[in-house]
N, C-alpha and C. Protein backbone atom coordinates (compact mmCIF):
# COMPACT_ATOMS: atom_id res chain seq x y z
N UNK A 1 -54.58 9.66 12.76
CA UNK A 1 -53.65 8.55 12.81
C UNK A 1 -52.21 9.05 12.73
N UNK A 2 -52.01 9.84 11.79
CA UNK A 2 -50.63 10.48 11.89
C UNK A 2 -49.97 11.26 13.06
N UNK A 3 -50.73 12.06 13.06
CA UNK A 3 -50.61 12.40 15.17
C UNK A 3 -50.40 11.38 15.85
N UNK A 4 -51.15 10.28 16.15
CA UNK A 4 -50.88 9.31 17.09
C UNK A 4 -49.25 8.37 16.74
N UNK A 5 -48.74 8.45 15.26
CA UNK A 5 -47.71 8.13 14.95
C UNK A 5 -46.35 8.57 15.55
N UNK A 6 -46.92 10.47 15.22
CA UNK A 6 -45.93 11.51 15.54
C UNK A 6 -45.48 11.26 16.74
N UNK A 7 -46.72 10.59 17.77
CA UNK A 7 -46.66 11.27 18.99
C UNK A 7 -45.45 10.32 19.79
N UNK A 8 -45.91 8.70 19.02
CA UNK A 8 -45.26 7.55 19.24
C UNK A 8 -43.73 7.94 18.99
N UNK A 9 -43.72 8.19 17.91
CA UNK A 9 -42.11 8.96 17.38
C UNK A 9 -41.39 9.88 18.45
N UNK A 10 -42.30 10.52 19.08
CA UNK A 10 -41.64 12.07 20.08
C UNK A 10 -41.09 11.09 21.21
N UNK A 11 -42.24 9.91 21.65
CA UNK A 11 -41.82 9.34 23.06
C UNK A 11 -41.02 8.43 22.87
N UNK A 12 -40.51 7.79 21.90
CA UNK A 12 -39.14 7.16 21.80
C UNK A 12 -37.94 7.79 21.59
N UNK A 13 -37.95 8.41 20.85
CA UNK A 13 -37.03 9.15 20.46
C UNK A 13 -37.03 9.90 21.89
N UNK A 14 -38.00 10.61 22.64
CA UNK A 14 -36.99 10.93 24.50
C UNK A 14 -36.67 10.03 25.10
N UNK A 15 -36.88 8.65 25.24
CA UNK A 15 -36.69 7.49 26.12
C UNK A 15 -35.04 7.86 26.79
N UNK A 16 -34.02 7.68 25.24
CA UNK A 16 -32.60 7.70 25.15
C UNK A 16 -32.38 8.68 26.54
N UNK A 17 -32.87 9.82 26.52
CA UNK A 17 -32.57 10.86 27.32
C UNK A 17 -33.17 10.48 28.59
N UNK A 18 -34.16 10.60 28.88
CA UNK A 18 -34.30 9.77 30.19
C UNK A 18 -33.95 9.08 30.61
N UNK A 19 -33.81 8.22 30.25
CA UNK A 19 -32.56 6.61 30.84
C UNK A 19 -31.04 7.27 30.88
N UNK A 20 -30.92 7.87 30.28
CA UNK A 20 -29.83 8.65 30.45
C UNK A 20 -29.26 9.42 31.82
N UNK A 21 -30.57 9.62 32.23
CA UNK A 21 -30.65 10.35 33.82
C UNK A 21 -30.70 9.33 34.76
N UNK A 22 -29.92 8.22 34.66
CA UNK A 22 -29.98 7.38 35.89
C UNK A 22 -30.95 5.73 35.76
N UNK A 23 -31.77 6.04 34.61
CA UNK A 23 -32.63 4.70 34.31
C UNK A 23 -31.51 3.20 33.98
N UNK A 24 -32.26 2.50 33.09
CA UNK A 24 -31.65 0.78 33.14
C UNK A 24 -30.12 1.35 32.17
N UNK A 25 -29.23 0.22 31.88
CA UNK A 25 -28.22 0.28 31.10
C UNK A 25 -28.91 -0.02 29.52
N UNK A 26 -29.42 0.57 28.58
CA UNK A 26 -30.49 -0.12 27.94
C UNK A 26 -29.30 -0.96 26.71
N UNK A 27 -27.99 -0.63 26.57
CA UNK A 27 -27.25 -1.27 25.70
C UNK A 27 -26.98 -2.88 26.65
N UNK A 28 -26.83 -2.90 27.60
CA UNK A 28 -26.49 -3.97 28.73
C UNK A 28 -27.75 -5.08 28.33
N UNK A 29 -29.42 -4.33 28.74
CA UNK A 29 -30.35 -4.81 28.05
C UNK A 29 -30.42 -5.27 26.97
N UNK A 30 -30.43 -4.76 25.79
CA UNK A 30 -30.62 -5.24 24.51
C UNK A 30 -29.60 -6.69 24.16
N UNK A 31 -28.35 -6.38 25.09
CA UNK A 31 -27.30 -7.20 24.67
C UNK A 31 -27.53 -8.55 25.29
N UNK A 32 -28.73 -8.35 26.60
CA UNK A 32 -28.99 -9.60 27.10
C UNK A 32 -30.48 -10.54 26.27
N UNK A 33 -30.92 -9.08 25.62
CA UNK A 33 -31.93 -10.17 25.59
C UNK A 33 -31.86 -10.82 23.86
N UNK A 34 -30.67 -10.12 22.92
CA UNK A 34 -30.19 -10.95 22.11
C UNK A 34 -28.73 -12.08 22.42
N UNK A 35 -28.32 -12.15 23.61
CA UNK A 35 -28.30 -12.99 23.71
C UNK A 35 -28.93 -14.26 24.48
N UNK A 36 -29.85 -14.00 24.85
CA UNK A 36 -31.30 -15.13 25.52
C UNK A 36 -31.77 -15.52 24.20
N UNK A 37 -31.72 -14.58 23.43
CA UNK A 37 -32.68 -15.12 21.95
C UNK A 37 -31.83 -15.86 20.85
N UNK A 38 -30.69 -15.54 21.05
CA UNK A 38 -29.39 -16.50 20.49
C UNK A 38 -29.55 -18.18 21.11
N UNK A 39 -29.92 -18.55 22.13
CA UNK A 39 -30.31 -19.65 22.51
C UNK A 39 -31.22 -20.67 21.79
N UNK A 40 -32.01 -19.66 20.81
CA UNK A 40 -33.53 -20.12 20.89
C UNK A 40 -33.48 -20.41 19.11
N UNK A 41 -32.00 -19.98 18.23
CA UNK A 41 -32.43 -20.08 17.26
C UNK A 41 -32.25 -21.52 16.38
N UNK A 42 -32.75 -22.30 17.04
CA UNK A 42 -32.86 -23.49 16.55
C UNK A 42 -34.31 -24.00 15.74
N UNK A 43 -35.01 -22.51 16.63
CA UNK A 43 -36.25 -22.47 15.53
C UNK A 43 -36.59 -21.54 14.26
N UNK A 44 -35.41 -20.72 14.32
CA UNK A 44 -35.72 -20.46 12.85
C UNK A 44 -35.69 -21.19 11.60
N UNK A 45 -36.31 -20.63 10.67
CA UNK A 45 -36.33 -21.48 9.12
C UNK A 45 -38.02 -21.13 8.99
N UNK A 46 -37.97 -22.28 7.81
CA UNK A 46 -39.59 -22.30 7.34
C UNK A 46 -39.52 -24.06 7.48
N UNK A 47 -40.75 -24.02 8.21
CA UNK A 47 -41.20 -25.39 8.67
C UNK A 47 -42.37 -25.92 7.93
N UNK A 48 -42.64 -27.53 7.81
CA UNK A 48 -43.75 -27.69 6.85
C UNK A 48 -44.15 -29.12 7.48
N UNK A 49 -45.29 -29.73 7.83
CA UNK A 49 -45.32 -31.00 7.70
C UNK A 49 -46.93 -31.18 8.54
N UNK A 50 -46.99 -32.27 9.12
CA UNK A 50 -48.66 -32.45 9.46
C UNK A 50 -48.89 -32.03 10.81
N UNK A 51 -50.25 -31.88 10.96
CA UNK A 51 -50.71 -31.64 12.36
C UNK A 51 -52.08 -31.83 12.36
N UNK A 52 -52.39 -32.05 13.90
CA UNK A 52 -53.60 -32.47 13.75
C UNK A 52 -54.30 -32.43 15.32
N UNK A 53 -55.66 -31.74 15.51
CA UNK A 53 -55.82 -30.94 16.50
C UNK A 53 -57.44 -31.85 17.19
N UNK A 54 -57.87 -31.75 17.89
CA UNK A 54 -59.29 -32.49 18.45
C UNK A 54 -60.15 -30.89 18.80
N UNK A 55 -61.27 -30.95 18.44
CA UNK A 55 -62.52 -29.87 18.44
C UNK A 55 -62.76 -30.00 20.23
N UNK A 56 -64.06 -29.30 20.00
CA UNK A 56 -64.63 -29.73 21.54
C UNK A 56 -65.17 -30.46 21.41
N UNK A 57 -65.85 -30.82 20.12
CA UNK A 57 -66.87 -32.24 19.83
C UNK A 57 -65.90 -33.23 20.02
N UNK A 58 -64.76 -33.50 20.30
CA UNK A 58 -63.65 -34.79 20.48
C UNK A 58 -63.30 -35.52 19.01
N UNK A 59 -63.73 -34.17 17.73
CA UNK A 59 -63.33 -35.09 16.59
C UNK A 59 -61.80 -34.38 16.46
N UNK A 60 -61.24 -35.59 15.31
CA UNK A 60 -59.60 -34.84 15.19
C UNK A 60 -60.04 -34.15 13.70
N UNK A 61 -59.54 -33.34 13.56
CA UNK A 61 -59.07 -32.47 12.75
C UNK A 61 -57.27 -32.53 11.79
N UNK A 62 -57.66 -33.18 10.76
CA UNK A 62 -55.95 -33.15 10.51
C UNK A 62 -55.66 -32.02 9.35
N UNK A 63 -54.77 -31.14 9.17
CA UNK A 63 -54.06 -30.39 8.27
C UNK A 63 -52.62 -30.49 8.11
N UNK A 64 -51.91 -29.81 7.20
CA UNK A 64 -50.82 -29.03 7.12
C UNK A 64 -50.40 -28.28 7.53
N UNK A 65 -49.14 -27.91 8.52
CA UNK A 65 -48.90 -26.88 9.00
C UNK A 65 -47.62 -26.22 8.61
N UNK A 66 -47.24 -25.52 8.64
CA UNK A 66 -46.52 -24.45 7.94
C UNK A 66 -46.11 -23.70 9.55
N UNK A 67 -44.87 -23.19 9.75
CA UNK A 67 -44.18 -22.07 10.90
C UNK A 67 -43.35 -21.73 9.93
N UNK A 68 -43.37 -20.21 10.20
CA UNK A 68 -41.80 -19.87 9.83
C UNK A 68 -41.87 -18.58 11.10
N UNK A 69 -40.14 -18.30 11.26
CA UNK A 69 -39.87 -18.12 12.21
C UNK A 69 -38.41 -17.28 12.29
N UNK A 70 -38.25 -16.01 12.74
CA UNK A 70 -37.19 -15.77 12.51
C UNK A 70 -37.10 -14.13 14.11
N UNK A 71 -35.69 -13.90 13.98
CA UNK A 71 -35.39 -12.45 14.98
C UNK A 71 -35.87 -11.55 13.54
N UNK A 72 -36.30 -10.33 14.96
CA UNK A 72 -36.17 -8.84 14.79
C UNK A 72 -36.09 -8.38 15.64
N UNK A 73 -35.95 -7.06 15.56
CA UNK A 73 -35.26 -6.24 16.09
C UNK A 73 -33.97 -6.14 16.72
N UNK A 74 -32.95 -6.36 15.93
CA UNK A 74 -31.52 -6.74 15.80
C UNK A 74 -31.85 -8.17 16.91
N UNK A 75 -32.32 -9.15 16.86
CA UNK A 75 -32.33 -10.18 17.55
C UNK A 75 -32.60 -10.03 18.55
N UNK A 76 -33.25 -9.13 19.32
CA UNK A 76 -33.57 -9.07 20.66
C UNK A 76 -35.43 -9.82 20.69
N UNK A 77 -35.79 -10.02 19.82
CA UNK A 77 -37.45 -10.69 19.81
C UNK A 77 -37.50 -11.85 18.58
N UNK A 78 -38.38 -12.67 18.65
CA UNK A 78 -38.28 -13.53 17.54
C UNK A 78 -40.33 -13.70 17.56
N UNK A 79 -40.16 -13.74 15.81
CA UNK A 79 -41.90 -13.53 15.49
C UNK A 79 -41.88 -15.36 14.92
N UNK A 80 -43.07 -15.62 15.17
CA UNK A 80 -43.36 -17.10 14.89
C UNK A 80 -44.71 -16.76 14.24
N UNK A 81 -45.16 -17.19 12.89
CA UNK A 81 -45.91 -17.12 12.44
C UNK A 81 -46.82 -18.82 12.24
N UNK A 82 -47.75 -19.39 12.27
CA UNK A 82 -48.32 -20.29 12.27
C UNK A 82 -49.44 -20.60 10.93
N UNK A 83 -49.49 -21.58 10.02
CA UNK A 83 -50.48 -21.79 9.38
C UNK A 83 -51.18 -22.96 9.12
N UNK A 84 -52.03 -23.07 9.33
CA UNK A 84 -53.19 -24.76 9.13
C UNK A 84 -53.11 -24.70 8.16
N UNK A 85 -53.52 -25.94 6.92
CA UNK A 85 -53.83 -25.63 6.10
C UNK A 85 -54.99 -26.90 5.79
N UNK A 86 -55.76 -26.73 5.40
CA UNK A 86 -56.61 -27.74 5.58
C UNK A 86 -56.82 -28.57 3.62
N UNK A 87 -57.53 -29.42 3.91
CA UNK A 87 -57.10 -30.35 2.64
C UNK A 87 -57.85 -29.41 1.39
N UNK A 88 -58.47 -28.71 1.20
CA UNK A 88 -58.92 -28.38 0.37
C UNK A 88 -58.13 -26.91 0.04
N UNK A 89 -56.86 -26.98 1.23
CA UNK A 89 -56.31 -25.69 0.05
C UNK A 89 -56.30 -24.35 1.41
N UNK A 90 -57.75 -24.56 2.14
CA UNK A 90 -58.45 -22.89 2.38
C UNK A 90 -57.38 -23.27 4.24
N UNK A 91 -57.14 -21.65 4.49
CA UNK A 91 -56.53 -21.92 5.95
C UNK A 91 -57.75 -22.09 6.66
N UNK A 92 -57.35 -22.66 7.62
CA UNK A 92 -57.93 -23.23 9.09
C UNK A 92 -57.67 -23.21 10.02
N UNK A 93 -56.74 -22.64 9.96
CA UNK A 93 -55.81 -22.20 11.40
C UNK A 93 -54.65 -21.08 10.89
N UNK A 94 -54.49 -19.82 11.86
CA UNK A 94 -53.38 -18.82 11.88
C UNK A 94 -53.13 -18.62 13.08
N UNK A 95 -51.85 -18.66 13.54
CA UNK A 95 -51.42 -17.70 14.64
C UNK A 95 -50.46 -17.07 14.26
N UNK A 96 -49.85 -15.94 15.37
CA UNK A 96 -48.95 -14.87 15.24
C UNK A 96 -48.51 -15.13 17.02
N UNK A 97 -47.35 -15.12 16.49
CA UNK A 97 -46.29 -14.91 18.09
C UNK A 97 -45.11 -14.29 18.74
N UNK A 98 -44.63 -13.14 19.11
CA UNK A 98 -43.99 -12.78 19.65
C UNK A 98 -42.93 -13.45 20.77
N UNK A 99 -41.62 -14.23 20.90
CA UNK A 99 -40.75 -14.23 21.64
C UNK A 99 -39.90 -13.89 22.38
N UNK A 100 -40.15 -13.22 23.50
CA UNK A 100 -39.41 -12.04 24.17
C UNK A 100 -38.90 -12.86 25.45
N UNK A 101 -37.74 -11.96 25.69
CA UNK A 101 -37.29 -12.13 27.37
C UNK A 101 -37.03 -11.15 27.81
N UNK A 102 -37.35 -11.37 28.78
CA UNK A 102 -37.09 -10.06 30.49
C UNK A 102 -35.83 -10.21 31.29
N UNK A 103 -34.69 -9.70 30.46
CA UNK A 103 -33.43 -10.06 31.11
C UNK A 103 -33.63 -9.43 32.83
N UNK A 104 -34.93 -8.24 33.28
CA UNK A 104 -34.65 -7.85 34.68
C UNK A 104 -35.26 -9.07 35.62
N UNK A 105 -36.28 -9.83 34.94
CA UNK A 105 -37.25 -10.54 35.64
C UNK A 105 -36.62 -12.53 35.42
N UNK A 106 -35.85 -12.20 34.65
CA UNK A 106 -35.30 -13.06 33.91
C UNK A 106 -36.21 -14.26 33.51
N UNK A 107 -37.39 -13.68 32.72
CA UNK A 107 -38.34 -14.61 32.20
C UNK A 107 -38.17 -14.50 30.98
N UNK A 108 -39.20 -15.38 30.54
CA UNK A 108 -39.40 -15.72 28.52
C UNK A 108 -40.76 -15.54 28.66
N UNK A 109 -41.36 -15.01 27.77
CA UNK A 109 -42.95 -14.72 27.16
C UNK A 109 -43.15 -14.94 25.99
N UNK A 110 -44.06 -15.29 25.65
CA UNK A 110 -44.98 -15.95 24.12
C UNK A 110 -45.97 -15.09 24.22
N UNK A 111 -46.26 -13.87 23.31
CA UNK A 111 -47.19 -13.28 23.72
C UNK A 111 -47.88 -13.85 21.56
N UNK A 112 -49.12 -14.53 22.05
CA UNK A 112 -49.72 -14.85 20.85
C UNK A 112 -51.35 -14.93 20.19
N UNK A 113 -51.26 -14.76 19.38
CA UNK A 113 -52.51 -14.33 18.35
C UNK A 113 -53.57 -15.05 17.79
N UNK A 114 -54.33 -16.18 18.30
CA UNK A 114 -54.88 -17.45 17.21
C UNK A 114 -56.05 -17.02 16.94
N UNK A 115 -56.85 -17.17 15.86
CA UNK A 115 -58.47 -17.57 16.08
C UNK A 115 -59.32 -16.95 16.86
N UNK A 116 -58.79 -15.41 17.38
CA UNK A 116 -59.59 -14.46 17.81
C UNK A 116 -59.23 -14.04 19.35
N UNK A 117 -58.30 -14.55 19.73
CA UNK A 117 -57.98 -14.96 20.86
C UNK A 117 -56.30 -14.33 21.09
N UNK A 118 -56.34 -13.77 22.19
CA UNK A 118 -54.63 -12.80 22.15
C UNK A 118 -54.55 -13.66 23.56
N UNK A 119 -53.25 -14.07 24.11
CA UNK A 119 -52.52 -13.68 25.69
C UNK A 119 -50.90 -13.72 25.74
N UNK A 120 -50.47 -13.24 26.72
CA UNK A 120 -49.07 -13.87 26.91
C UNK A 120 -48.59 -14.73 27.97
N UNK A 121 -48.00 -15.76 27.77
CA UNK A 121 -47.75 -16.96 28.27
C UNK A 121 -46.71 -16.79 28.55
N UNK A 122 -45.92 -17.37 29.55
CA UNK A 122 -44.81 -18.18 30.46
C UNK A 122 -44.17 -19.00 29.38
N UNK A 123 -43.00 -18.86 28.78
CA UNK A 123 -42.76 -20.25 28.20
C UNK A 123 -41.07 -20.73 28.76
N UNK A 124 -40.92 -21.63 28.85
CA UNK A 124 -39.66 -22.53 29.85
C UNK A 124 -38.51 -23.27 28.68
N UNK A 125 -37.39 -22.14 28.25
CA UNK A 125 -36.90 -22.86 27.20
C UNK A 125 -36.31 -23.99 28.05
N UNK A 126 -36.10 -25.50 27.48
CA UNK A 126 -35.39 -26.51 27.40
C UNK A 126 -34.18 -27.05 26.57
N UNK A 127 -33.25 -27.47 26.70
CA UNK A 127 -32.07 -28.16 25.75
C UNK A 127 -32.27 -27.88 24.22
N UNK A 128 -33.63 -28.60 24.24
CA UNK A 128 -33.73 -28.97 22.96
C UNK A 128 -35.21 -28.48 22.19
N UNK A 129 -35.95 -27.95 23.04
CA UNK A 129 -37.09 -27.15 22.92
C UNK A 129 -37.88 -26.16 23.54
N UNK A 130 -39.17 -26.06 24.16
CA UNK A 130 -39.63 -25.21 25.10
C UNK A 130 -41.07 -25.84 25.64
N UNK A 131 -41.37 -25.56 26.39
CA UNK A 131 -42.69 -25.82 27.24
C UNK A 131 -43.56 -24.36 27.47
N UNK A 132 -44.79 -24.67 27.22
CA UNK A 132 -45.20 -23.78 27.76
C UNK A 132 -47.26 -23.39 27.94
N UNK A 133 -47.41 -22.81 28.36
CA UNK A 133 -49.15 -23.76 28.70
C UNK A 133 -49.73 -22.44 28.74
N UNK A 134 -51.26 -22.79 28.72
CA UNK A 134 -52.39 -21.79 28.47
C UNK A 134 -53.17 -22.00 29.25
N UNK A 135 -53.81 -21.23 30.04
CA UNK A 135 -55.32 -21.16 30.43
C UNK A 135 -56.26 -22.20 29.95
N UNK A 136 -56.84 -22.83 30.94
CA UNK A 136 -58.25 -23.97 29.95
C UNK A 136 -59.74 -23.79 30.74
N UNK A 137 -59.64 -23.04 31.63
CA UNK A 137 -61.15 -23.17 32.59
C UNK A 137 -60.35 -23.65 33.99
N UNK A 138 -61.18 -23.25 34.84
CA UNK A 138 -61.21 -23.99 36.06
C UNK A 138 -60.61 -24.93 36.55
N UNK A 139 -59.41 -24.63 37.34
CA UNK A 139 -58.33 -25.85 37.40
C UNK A 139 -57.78 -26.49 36.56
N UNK A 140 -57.74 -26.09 34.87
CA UNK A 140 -57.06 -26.72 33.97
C UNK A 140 -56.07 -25.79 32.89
N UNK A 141 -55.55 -26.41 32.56
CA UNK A 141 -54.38 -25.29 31.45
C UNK A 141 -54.65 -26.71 30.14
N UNK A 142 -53.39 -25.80 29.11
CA UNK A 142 -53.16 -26.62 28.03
C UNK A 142 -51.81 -26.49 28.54
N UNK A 143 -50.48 -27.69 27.99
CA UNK A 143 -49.32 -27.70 28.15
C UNK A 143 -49.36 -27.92 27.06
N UNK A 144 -48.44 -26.55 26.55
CA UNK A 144 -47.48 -26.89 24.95
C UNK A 144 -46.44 -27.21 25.17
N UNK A 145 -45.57 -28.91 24.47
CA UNK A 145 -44.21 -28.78 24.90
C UNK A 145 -43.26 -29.38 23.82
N UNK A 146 -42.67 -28.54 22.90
CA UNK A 146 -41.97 -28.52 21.71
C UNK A 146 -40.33 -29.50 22.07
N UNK A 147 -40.16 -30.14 21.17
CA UNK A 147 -38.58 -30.90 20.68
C UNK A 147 -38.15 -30.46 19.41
N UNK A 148 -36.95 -29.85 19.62
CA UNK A 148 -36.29 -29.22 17.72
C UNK A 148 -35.50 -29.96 17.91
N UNK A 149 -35.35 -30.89 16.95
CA UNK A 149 -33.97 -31.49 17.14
C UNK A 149 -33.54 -31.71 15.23
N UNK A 150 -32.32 -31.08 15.03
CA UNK A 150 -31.90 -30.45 13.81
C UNK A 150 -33.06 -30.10 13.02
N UNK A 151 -33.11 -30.98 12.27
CA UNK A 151 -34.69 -30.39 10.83
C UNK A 151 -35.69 -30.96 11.18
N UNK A 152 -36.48 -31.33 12.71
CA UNK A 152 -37.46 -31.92 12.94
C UNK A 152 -37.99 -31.07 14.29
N UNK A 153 -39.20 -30.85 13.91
CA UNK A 153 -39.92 -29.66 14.85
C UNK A 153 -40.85 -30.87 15.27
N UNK A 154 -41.08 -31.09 16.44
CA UNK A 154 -42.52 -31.78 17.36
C UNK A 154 -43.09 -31.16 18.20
N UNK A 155 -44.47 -30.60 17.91
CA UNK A 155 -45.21 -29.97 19.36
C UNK A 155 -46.46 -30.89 19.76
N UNK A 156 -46.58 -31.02 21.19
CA UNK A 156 -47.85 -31.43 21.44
C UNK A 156 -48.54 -30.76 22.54
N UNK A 157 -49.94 -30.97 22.24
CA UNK A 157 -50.74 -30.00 23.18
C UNK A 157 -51.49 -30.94 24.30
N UNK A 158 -51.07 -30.83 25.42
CA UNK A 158 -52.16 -31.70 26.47
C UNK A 158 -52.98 -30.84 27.13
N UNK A 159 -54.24 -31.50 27.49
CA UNK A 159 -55.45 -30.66 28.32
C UNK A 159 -54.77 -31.49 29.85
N UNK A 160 -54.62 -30.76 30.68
CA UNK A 160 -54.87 -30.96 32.11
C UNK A 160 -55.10 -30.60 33.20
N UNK A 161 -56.05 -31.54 33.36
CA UNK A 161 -56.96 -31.14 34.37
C UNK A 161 -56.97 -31.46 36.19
N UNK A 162 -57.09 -30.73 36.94
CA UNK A 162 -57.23 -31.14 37.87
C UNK A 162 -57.62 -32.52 38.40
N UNK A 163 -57.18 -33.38 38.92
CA UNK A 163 -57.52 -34.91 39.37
C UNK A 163 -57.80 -36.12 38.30
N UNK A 164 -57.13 -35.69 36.65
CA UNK A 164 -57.24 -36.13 35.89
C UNK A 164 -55.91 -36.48 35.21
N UNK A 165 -55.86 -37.27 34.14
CA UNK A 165 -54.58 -37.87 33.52
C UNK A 165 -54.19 -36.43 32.64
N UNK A 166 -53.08 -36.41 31.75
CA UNK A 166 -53.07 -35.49 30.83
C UNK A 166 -54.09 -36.11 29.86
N UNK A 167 -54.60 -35.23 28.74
CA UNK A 167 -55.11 -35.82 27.37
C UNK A 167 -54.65 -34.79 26.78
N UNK A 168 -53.95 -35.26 25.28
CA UNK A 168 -53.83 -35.03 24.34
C UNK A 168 -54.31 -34.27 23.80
N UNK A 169 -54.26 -33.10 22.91
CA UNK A 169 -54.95 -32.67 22.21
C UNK A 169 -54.84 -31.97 21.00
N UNK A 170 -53.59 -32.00 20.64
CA UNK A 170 -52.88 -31.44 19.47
C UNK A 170 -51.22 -32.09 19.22
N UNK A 171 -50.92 -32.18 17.94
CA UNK A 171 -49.69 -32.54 17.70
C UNK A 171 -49.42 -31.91 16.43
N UNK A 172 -47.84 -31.41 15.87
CA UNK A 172 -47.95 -31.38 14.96
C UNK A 172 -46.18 -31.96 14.91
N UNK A 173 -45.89 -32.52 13.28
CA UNK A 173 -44.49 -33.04 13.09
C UNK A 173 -44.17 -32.11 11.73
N UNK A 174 -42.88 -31.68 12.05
CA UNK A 174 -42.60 -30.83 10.48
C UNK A 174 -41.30 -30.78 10.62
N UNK A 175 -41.14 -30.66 8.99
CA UNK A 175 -39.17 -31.03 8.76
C UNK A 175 -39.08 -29.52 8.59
N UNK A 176 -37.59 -29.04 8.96
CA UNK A 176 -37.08 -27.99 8.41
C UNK A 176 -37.77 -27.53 6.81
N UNK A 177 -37.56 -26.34 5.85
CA UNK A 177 -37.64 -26.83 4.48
C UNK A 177 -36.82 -25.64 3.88
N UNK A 178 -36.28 -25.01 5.12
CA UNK A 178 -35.08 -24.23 4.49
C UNK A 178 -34.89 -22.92 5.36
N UNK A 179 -34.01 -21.95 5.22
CA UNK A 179 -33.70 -20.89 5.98
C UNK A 179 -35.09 -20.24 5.94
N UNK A 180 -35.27 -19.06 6.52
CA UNK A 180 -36.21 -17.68 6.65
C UNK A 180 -36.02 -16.34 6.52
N UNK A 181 -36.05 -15.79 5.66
CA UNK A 181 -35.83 -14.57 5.48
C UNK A 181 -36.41 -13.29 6.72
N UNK A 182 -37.50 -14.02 6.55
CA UNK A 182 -38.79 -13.43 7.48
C UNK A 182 -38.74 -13.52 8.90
N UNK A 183 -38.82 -12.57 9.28
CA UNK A 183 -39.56 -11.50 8.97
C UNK A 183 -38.11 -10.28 8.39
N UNK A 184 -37.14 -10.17 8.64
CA UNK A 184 -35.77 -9.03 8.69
C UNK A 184 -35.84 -8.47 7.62
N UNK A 185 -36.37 -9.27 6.08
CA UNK A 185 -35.56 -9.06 5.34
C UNK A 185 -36.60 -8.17 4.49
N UNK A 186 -35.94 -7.10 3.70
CA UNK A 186 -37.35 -6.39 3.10
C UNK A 186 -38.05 -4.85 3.70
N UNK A 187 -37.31 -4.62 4.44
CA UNK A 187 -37.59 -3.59 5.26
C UNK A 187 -37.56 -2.38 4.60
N UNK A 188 -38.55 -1.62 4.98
CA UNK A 188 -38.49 -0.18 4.14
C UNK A 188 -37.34 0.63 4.06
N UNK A 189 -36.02 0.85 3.58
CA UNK A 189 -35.37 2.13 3.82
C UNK A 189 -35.22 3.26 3.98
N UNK A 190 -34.40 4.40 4.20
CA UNK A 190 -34.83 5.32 4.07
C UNK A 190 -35.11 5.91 2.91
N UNK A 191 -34.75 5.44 1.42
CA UNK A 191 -34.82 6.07 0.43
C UNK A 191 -35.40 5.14 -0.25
């Protein structure tokens, strides 16, 4: 494991020098994609309030949900962490999410973690939130499509399907409940 660390260590640490020989502007980069992510921080903080999701059996499912949400790597990425919490206390839901942009391609990606399940997604920031959808089978996706508006987070999830209406299938509502440290803060030093 330490080898494979080292080795990680050797090939970043040459990157600098190679790009150096003619590759991207990588300060030009970084500077674009914290400021793409400067756009977006209307979702940081720690978030708290209800949500409530439908099975495949078509029952609803209601919990507590919990986001918190913050930049790293000097603001060029933002981590979104997700938690269910179900009435008796025990989680029922986690995700993990990555927020990135491709200042060359000039896209946004959600690359995220739930319930056993990894991909990265397309996501379409908006004014006041973001859109953005998943894979569902055969001619269908899920559309996630979020509203932040000051201390009030709304997401909802629709199934849609080919030659069909949208349906519903997730919502959650949560107030601000204060800044986020997290993920920046706490970091190992050098000493």
């Amino acid at each position: 494991m330490l080898g494979c660390i080292g080795f990680v260590l050797q090939a970043c640490l040459a990157l600098p020098g190679a790009y150096a020989q003619g590759g991207p502007d990588l300060a030009a980069t970084l500077n674009a994609q914290k400021d793409a992510l400067k756009t977006m921080a209307f979702m940081d903080g720690e978030w708290r309030g209800s949500a409530w999701t439908l099975g495949r059996d078509g029952k609803r499912h209601d919990i507590t949900q919990t986001e918190r949400i913050g930049p790293l790597l000097d603001g060029s990425i933002k981590l979104i962490e997700g938690r269910g919490y179900n009435a008796d206390g025990s989680t029922g839901f986690n995700a993990f999410g990555v927020l990135a942009f491709d200042p060359t391609t000039k896209t946004w990606t959600l690359t995220s973690w739930a319930q056993g399940h990894q991909g990265e997604f397309v996501l379409t920031p908006k004014p006041d939130g973001y859109v953005w959808t998943i894979p569902a089978g055969p001619n269908a996706t899920i559309r996630y499509t979020a509203v932040v508006k000051g201390d009030t987070y709304k997401e909802i999830g629709e199934y849609l399907a080919e030659g069909k209406p949208p349906h519903q299938t997730f919502e959650m509502n949560l107030t601000r409940v204060g800044p986020s440290a997290w993920p920046g803060a706490g970091g190992l030093g050098p000493k």
